[in-house]
Protein backbone atom coordinates (compact mmCIF):
# COMPACT_ATOMS: atom_id res chain seq x y z
CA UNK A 1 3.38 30.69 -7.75
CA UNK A 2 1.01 29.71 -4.80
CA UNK A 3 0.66 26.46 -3.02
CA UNK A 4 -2.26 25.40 -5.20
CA UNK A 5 -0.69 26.00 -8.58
CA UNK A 6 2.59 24.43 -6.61
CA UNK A 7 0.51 21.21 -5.89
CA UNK A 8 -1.15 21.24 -9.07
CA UNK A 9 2.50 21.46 -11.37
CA UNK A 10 3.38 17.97 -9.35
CA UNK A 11 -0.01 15.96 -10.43
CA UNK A 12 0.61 17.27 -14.34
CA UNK A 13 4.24 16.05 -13.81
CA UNK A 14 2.79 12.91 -13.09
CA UNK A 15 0.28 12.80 -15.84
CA UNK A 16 -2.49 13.98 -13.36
CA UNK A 17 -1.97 12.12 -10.25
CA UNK A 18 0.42 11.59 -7.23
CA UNK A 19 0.85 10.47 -3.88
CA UNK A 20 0.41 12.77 -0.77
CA UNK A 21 4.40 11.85 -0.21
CA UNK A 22 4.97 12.69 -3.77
CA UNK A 23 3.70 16.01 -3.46
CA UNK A 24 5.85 16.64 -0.05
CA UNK A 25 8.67 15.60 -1.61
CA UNK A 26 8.47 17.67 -4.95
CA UNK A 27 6.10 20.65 -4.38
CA UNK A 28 9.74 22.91 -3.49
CA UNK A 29 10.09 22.47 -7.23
CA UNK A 30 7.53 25.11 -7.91
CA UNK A 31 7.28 26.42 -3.92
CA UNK A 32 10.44 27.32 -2.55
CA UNK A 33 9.41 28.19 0.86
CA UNK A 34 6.70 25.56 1.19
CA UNK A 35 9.17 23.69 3.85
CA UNK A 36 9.59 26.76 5.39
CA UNK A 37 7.43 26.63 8.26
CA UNK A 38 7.32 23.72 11.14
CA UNK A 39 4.07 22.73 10.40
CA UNK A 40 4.72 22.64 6.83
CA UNK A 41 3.40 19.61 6.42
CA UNK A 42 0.00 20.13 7.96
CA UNK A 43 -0.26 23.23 5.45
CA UNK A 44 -0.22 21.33 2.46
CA UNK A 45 -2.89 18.69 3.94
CA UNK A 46 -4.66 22.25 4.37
CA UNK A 47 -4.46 23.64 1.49
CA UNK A 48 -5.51 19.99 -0.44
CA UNK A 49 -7.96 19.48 1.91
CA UNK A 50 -9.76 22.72 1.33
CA UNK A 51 -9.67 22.37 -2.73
CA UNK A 52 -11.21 19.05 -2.33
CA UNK A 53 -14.05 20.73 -0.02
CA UNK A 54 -14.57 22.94 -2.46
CA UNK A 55 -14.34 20.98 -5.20
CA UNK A 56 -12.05 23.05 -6.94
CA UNK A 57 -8.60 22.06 -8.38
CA UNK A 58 -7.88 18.28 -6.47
CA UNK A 59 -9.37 15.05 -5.86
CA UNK A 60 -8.80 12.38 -3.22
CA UNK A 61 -8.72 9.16 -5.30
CA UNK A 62 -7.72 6.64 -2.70
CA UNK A 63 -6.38 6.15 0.79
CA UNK A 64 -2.82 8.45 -0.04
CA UNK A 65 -3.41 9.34 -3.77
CA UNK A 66 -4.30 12.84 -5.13
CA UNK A 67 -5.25 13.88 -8.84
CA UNK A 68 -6.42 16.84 -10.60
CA UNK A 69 -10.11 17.38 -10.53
CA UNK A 70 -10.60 16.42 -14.04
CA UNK A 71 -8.62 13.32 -14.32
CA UNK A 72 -10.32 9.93 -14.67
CA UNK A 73 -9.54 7.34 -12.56
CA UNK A 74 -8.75 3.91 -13.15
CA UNK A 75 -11.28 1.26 -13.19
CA UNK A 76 -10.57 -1.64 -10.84
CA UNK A 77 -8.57 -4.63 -12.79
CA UNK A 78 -10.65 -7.37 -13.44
CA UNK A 79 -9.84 -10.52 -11.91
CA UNK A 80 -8.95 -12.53 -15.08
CA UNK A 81 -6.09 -10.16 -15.30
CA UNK A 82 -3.57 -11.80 -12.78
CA UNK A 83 -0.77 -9.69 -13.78
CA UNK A 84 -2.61 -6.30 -13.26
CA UNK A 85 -4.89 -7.64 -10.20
CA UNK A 86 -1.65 -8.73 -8.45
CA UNK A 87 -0.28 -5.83 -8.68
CA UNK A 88 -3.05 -3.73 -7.51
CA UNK A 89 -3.93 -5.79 -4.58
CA UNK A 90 -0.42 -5.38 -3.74
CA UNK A 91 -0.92 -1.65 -4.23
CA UNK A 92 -4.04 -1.90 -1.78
CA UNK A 93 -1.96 -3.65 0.95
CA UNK A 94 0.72 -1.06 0.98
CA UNK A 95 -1.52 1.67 1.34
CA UNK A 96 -3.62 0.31 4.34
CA UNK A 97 -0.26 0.23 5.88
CA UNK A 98 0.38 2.73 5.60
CA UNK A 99 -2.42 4.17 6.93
CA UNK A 100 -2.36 2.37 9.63
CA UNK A 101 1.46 3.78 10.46
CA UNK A 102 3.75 0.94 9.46
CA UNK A 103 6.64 0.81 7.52
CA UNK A 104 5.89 -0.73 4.32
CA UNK A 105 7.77 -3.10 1.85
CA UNK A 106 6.84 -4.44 -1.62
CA UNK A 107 9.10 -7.46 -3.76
CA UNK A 108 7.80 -5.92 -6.52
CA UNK A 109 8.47 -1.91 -6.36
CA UNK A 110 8.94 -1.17 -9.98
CA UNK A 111 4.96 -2.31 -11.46
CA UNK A 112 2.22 0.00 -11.97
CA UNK A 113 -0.07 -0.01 -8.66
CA UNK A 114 -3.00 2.15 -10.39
CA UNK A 115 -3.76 6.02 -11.77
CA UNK A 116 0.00 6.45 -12.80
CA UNK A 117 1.42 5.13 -9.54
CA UNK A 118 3.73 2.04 -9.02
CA UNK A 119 4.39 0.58 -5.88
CA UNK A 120 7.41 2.15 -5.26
CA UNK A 121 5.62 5.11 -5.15
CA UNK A 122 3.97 3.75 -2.32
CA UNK A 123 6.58 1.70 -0.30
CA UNK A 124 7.85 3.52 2.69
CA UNK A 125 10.81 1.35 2.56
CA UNK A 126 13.21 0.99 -0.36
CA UNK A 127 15.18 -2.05 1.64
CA UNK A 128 14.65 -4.68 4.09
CA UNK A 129 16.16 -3.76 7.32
CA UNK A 130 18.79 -6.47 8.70
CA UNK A 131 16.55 -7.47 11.41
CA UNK A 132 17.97 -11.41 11.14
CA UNK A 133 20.62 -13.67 9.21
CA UNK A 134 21.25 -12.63 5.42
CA UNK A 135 19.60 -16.33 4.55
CA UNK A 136 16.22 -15.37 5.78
CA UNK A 137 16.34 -11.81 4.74
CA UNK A 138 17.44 -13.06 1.32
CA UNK A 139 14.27 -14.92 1.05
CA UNK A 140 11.77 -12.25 3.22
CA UNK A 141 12.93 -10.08 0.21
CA UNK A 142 10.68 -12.01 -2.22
CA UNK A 143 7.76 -12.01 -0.10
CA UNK A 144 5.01 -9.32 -1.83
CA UNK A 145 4.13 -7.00 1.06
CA UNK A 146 5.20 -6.85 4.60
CA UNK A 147 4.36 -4.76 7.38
CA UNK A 148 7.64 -3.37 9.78
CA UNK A 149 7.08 -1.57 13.07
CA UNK A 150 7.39 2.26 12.39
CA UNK A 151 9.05 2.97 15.77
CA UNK A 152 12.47 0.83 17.39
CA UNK A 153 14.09 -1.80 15.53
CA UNK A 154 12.41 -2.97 12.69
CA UNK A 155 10.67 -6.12 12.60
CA UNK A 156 8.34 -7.71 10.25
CA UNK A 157 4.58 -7.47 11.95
CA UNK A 158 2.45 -8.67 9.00
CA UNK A 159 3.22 -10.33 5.84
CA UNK A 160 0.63 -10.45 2.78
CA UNK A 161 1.30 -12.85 -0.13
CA UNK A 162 -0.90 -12.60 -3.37
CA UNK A 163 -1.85 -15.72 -4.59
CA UNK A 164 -3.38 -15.22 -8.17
CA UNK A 165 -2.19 -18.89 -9.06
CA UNK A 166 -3.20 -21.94 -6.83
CA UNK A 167 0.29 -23.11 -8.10
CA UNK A 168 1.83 -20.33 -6.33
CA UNK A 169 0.31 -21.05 -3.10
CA UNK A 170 2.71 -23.57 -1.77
CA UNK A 171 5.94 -20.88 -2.47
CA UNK A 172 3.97 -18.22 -0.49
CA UNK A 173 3.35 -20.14 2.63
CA UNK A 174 7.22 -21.26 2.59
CA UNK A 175 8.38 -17.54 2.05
CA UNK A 176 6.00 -16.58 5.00
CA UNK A 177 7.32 -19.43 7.69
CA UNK A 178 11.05 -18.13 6.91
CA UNK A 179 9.43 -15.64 9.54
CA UNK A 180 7.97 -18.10 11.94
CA UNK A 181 10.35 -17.60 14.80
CA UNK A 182 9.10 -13.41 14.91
CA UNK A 183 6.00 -12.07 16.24
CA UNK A 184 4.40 -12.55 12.66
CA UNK A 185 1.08 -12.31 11.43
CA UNK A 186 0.74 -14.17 7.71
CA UNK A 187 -2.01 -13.34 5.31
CA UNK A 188 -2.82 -14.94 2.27
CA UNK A 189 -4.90 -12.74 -0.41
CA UNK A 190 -6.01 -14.98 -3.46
CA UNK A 191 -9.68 -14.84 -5.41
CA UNK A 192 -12.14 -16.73 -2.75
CA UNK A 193 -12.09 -19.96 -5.26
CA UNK A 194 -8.59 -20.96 -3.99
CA UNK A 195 -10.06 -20.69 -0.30
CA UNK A 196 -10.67 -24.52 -0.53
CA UNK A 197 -7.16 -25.30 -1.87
CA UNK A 198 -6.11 -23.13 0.92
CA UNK A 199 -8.29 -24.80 3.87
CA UNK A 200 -6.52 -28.13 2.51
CA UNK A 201 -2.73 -26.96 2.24
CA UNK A 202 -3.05 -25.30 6.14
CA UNK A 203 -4.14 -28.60 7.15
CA UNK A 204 -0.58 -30.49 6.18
CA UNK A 205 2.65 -30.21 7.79
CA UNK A 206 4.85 -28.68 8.06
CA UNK A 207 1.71 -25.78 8.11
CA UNK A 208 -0.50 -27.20 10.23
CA UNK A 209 1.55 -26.28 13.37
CA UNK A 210 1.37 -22.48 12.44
CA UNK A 211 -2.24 -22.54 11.18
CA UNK A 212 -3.03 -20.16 13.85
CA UNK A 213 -1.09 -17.50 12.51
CA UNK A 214 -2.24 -17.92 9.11
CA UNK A 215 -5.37 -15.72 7.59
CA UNK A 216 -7.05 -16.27 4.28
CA UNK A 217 -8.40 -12.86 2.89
CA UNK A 218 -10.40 -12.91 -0.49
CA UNK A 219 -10.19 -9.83 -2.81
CA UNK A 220 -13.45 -8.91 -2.25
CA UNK A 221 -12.82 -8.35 1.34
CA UNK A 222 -9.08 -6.76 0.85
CA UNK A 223 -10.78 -4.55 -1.57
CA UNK A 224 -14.14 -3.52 0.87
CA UNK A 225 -11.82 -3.20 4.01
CA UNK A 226 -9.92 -0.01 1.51
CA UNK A 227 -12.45 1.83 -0.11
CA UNK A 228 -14.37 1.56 3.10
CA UNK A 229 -11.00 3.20 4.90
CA UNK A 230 -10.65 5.57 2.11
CA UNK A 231 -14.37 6.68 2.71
CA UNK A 232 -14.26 7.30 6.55
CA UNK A 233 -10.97 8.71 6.37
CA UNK A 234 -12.46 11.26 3.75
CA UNK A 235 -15.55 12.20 6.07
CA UNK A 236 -12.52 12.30 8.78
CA UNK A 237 -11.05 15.03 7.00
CA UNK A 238 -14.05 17.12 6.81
CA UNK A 239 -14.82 16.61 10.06
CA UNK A 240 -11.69 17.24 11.67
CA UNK A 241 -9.80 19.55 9.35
């Protein structure tokens, strides 16, 4: 069997798709020696890279997920859905981080991201290091994404809560400030009609003295700011192959 029919047995065993780490981690299934070499790695980008030039076998379908060339990919979730737009924003948040070369965390590992994939799919990390006392760890464990430094000791860099409920926004701001005395960044990612709720809330103590760390993000512009990094890192791998 060859790399390409290697890397095409892992998408069927996931109904058509997977993630790039997906198809490190199973392609010695079906490719024995595909860990062989040091640069192994690098040879599977290759080899992915070049069917997707070619536009033979493989499609890129996001930021870190592959699929066979004929597979149809998911339409976005509508926002009415909370349940399913939750989820995938979540999705979304995990794989910018990944992009960007953090360690990522999700609350909610087990629900479908998109195309097949859940988050922990996704999710670099399965557990939240003990980077402080079990009490705040205990409740950083709820939060819905958060950002850890990929190098030294792990510590939480950037926290994203998704806030499909205005009722939910009040529990998302407390889960964040359990993290107030680390170098955190805090965004909140909600539909751009709770903005106004949220310009209110930021206002009151006890948030008011940590408004400055605080970001609102609507799902418009989580949503742009991916397919727009999916897109130039696509040309980037043309370019630079």
């Amino acid at each position: 069997m060859t790399k390409v029919e290697a890397i095409k047995k892992v998408l069927e065993d996931n109904n058509g798709t997977a993630t790039l780490a997906e198809i490190y981690n199973n392609i010695e299934k079906y490719y024995p020696e595909a860990k062989s070499s040091e640069q192994w790695e690098a040879g599977i980008r290759g080899v992915l890279y070049r069917e997707i030039r070619e536009k033979k076998g493989f499609k890129k379908i996001g930021l870190s997920i592959y699929a066979l060339n004929d597979y149809k990919a998911e339409k976005k979730p509508q926002e009415k859905d909370k349940i399913r737009m939750h989820s995938f924003i979540e999705g979304i948040c995990l794989e910018l981080g990944n992009f960007k070369d953090f360690q990522t965390y999700t609350a909610d590992s087990s629900v479908l991201y998109r195309d097949n994939i859940h988050l922990n799919q996704i999710a670099t990390m399965k557990e939240l290091p003990l980077f402080s006392y079990p009490e705040i760890i205990q409740e950083a464990k709820r939060i819905d994404v958060i950002w850890f430094n990929a190098k030294g000791y792990k510590f939480p860099q950037k926290v994203f809560e998704v806030v499909d409920s205005i009722g939910t926004l009040n529990g998302a701001f407390n889960r964040s400030l359990q993290l107030q005395d680390f170098r955190t960044e805090f965004f909140i990612v909600a539909p751009e009609k709770h903005r106004a709720k949220y310009n209110q809330t930021i206002d009151l103590a006890p948030y008011n003295i940590n408004k400055e760390r605080f970001t609102f993000i609507n799902y418009e512009e989580i949503t742009e700011l991916y397919e727009n990094t999916a897109k130039v890192n696509k040309l980037e791998s043309k370019l630079f192959k």
